[in-house]
N, C-alpha and C. Protein backbone atom coordinates (compact mmCIF):
# COMPACT_ATOMS: atom_id res chain seq x y z
N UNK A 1 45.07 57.62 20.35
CA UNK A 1 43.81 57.03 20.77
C UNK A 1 43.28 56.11 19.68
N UNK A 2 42.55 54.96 20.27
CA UNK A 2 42.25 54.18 19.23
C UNK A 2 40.54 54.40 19.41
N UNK A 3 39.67 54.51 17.90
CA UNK A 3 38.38 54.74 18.61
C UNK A 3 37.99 53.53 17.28
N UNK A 4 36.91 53.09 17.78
CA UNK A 4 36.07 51.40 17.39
C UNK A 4 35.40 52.26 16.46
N UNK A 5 35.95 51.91 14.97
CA UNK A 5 34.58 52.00 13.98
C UNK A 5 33.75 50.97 13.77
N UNK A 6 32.20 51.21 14.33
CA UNK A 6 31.00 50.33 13.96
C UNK A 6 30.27 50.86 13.19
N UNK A 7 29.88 49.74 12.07
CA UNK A 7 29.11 50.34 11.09
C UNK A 7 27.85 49.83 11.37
N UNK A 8 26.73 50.80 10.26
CA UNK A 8 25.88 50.76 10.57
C UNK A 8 25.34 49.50 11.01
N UNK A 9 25.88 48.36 9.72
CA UNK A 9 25.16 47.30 10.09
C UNK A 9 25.36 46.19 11.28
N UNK A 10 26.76 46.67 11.79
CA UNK A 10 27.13 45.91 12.82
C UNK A 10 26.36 46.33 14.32
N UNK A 11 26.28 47.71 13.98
CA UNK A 11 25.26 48.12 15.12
C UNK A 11 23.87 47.83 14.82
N UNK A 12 23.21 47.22 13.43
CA UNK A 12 21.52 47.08 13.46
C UNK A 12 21.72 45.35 13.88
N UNK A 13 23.09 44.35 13.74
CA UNK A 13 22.95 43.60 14.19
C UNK A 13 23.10 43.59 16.00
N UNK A 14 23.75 44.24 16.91
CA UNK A 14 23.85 44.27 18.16
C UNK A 14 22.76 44.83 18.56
N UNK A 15 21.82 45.77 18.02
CA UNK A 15 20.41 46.10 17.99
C UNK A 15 19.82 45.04 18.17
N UNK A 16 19.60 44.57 17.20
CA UNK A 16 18.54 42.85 16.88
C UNK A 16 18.95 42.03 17.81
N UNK A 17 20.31 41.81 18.26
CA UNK A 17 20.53 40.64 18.89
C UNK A 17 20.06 41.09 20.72
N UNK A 18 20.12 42.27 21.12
CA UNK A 18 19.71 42.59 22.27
C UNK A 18 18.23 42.69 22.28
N UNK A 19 17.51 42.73 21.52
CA UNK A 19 15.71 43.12 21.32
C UNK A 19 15.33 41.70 21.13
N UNK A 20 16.21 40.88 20.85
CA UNK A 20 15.91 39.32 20.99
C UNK A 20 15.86 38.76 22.26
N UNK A 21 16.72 38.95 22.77
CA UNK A 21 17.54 38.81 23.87
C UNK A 21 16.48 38.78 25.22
N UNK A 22 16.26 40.35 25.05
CA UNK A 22 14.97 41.38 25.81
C UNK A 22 13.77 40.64 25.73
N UNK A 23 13.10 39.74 24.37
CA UNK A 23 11.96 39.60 24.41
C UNK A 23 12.07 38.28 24.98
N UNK A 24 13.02 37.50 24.89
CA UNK A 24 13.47 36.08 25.31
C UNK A 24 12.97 36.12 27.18
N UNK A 25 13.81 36.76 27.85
CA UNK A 25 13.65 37.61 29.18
C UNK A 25 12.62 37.57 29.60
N UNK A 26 12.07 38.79 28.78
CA UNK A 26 10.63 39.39 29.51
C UNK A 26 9.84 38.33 29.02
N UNK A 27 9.42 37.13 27.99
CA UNK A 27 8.85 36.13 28.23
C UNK A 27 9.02 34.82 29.11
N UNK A 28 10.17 34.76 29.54
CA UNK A 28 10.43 33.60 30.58
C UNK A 28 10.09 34.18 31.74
N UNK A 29 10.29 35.41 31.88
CA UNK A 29 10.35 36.30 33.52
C UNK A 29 8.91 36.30 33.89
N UNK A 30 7.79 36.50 32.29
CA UNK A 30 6.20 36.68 32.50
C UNK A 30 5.98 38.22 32.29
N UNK A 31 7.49 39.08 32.38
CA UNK A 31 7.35 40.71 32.06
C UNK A 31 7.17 40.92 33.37
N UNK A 32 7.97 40.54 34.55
CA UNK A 32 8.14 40.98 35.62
C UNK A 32 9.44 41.90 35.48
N UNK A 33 9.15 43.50 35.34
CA UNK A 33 10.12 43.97 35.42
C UNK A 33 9.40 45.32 36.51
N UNK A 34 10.65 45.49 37.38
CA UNK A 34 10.20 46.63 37.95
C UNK A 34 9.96 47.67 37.43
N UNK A 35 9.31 48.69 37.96
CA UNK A 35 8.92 49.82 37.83
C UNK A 35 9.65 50.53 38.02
N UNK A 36 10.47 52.07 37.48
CA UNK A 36 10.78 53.32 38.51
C UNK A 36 10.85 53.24 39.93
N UNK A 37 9.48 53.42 40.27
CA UNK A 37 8.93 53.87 41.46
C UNK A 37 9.76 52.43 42.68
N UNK A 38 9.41 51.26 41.71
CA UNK A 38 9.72 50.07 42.84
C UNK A 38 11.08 50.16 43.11
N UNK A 39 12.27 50.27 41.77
CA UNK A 39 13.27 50.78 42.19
C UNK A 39 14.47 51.62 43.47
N UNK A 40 13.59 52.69 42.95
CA UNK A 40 13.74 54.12 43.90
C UNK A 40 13.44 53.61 45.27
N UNK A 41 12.33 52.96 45.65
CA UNK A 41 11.67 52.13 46.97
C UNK A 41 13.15 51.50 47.56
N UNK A 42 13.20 50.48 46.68
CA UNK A 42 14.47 49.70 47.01
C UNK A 42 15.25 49.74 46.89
N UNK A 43 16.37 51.21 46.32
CA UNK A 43 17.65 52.01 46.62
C UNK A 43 17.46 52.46 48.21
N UNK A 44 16.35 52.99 48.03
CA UNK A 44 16.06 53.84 49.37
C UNK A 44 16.09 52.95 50.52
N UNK A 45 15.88 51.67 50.38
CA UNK A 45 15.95 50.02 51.57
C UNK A 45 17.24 50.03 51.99
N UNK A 46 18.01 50.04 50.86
CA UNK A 46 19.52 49.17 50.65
C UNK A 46 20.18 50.78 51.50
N UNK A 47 20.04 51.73 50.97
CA UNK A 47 20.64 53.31 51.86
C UNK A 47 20.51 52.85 53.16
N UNK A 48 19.47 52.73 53.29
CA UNK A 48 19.02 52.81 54.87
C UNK A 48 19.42 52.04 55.66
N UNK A 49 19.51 50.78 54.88
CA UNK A 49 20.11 49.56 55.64
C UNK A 49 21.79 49.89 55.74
N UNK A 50 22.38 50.20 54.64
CA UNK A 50 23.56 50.96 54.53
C UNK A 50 24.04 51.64 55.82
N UNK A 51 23.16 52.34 56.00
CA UNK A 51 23.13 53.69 57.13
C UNK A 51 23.42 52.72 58.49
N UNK A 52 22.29 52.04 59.05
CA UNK A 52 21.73 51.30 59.76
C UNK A 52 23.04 50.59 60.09
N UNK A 53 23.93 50.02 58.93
CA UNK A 53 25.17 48.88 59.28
C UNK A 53 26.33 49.83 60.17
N UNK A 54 26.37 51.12 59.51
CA UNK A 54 27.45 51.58 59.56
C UNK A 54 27.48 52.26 60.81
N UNK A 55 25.99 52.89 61.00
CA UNK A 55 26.09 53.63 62.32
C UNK A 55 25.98 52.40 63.68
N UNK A 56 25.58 51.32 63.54
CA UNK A 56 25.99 50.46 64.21
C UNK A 56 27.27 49.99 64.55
N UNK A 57 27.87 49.86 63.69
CA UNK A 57 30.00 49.32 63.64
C UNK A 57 30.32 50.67 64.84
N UNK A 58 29.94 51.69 63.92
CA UNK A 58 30.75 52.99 64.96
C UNK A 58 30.37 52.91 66.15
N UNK A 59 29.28 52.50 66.91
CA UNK A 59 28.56 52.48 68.14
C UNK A 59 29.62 51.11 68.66
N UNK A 60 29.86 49.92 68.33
CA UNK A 60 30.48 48.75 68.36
C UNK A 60 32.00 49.23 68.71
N UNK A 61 32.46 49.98 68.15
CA UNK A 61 33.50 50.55 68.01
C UNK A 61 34.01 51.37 68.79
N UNK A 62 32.98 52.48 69.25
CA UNK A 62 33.32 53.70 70.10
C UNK A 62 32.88 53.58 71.29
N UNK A 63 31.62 52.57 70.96
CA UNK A 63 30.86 52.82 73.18
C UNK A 63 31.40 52.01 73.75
N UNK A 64 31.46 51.68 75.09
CA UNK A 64 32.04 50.88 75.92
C UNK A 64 31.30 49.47 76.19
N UNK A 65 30.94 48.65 75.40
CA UNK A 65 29.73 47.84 75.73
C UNK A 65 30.32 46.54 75.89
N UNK A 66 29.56 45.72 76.63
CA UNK A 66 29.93 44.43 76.81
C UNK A 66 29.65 43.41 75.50
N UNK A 67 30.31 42.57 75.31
CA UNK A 67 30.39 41.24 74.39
C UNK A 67 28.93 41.01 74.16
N UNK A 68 27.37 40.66 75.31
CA UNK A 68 26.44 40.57 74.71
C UNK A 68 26.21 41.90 74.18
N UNK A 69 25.90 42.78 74.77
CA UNK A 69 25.51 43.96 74.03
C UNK A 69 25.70 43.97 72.71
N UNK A 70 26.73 43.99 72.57
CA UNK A 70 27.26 44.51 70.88
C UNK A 70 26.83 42.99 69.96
N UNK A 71 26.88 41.68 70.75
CA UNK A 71 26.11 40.72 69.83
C UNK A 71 24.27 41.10 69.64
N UNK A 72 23.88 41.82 70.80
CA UNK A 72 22.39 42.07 70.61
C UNK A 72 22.36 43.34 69.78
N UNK A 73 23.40 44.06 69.57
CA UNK A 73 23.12 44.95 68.32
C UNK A 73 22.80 44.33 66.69
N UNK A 74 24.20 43.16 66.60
CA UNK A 74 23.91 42.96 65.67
C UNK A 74 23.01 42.07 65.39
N UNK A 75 22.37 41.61 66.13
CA UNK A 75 21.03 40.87 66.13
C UNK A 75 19.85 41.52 65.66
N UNK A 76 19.79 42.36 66.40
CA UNK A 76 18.90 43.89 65.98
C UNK A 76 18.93 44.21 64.75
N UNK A 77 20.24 44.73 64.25
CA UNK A 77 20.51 45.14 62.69
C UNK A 77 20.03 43.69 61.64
N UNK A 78 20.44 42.71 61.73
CA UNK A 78 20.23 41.58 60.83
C UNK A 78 18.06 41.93 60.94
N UNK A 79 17.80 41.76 62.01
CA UNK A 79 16.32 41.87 62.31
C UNK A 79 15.20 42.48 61.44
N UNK A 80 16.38 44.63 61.48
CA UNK A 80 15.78 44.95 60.73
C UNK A 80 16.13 44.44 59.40
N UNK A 81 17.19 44.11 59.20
CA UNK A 81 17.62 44.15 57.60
C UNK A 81 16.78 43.08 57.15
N UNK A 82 16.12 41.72 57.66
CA UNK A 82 15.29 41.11 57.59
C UNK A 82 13.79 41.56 57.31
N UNK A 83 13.58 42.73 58.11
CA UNK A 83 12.57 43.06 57.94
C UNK A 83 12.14 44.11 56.79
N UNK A 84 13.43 44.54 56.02
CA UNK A 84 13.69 45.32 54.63
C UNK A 84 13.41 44.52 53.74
N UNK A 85 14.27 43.63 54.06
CA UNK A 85 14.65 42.24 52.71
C UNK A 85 14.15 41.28 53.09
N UNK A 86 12.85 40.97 52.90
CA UNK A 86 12.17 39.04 53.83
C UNK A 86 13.15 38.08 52.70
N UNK A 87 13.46 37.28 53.37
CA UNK A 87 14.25 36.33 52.65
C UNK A 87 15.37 36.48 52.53
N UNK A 88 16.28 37.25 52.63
CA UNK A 88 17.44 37.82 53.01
C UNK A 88 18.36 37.19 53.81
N UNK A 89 17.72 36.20 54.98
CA UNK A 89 19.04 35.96 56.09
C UNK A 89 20.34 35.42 55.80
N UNK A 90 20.51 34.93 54.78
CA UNK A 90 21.86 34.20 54.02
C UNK A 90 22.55 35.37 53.23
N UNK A 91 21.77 36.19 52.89
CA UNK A 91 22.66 37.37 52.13
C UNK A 91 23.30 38.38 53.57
N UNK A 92 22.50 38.47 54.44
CA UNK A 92 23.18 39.09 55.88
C UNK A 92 24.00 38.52 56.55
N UNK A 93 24.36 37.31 57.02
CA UNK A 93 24.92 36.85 57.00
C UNK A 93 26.53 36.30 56.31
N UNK A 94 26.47 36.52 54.98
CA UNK A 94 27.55 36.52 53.88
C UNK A 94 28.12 37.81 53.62
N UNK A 95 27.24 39.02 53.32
CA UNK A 95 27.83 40.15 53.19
C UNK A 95 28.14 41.14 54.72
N UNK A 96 27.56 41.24 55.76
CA UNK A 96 27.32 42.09 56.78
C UNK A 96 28.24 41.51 58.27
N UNK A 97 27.84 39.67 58.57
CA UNK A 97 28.31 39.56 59.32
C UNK A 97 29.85 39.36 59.65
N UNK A 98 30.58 39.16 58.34
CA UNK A 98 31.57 39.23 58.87
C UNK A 98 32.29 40.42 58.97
N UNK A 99 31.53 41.62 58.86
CA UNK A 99 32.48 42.84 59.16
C UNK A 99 32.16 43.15 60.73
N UNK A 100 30.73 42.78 61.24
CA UNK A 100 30.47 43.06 62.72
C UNK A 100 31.45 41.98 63.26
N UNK A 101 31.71 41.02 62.81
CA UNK A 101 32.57 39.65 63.46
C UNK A 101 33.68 40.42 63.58
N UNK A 102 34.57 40.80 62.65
CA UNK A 102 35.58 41.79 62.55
C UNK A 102 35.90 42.65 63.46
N UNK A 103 35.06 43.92 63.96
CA UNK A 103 34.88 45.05 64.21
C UNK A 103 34.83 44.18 66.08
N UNK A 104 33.53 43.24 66.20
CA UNK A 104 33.82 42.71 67.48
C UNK A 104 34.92 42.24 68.22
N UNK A 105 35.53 40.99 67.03
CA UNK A 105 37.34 40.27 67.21
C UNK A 105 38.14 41.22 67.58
N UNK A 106 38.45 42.48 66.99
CA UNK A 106 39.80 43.78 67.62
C UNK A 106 39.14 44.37 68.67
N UNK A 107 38.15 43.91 69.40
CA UNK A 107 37.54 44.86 70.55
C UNK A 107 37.91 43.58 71.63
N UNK A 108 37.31 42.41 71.55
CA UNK A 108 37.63 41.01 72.62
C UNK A 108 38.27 39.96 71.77
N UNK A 109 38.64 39.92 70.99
CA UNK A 109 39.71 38.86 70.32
C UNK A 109 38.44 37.74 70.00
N UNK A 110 39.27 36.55 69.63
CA UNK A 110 38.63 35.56 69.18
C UNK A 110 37.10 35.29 70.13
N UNK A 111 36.00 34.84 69.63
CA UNK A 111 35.05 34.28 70.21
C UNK A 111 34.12 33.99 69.58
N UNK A 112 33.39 33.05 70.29
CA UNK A 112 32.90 31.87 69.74
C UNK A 112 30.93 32.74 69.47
N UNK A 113 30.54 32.38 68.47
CA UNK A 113 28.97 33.07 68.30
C UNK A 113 28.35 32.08 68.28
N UNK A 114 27.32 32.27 68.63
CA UNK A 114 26.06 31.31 68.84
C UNK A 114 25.52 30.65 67.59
């Protein structure tokens, strides 16, 4: 095993250079940093929305539904996820829709979305 000797002073310089770094940040940002609490809020968004994607695919997947249907699901899901994340529609879109695109294509093959 190879283990990294840092000495003291190499660590009071990676100290200094991150507390620089930090104050650089939190003065351009204005010291907008979240809270705990806001955090925890918005793990708990991203779960849910999580939840929300997945138990949707399986419904897409397992029920018998027609081509609109399953496009008005994921209409629905983007909706709420919109309504989690305002400003969001380009990140739903990039990360989310192409797995419902996916999941739809092996159910009716190619087709065209609105």
């Amino acid at each position: 095993m190879i283990f990294f000797n840092v000495s003291f002073k190499e660590e009071a310089v990676q100290r200094s250079f991150t507390m620089r770094w930090s104050f650089a940040i939190r003065r351009v940002l204005g010291d907008q940093r979240m809270g705990e609490k806001e955090i925890k809020e918005e793990n708990k968004r991203i779960r849910f929305l999580r939840f929300l994607v997945d138990l949707s695919l399986q419904e897409i997947q397992q029920e018998d539904l027609s081509l609109e249907e399953m496009l008005r699901i994921v209409e629905d899901v983007k909706r709420a996820a919109c309504t989690l994340f305002p400003g969001k529609e380009e990140t739903f879109e990039l990360i989310y829709r192409p797995r419902f695109d996916r999941v739809i294509k092996e159910r009716f093959g190619p087709f065209v979305r609105e």
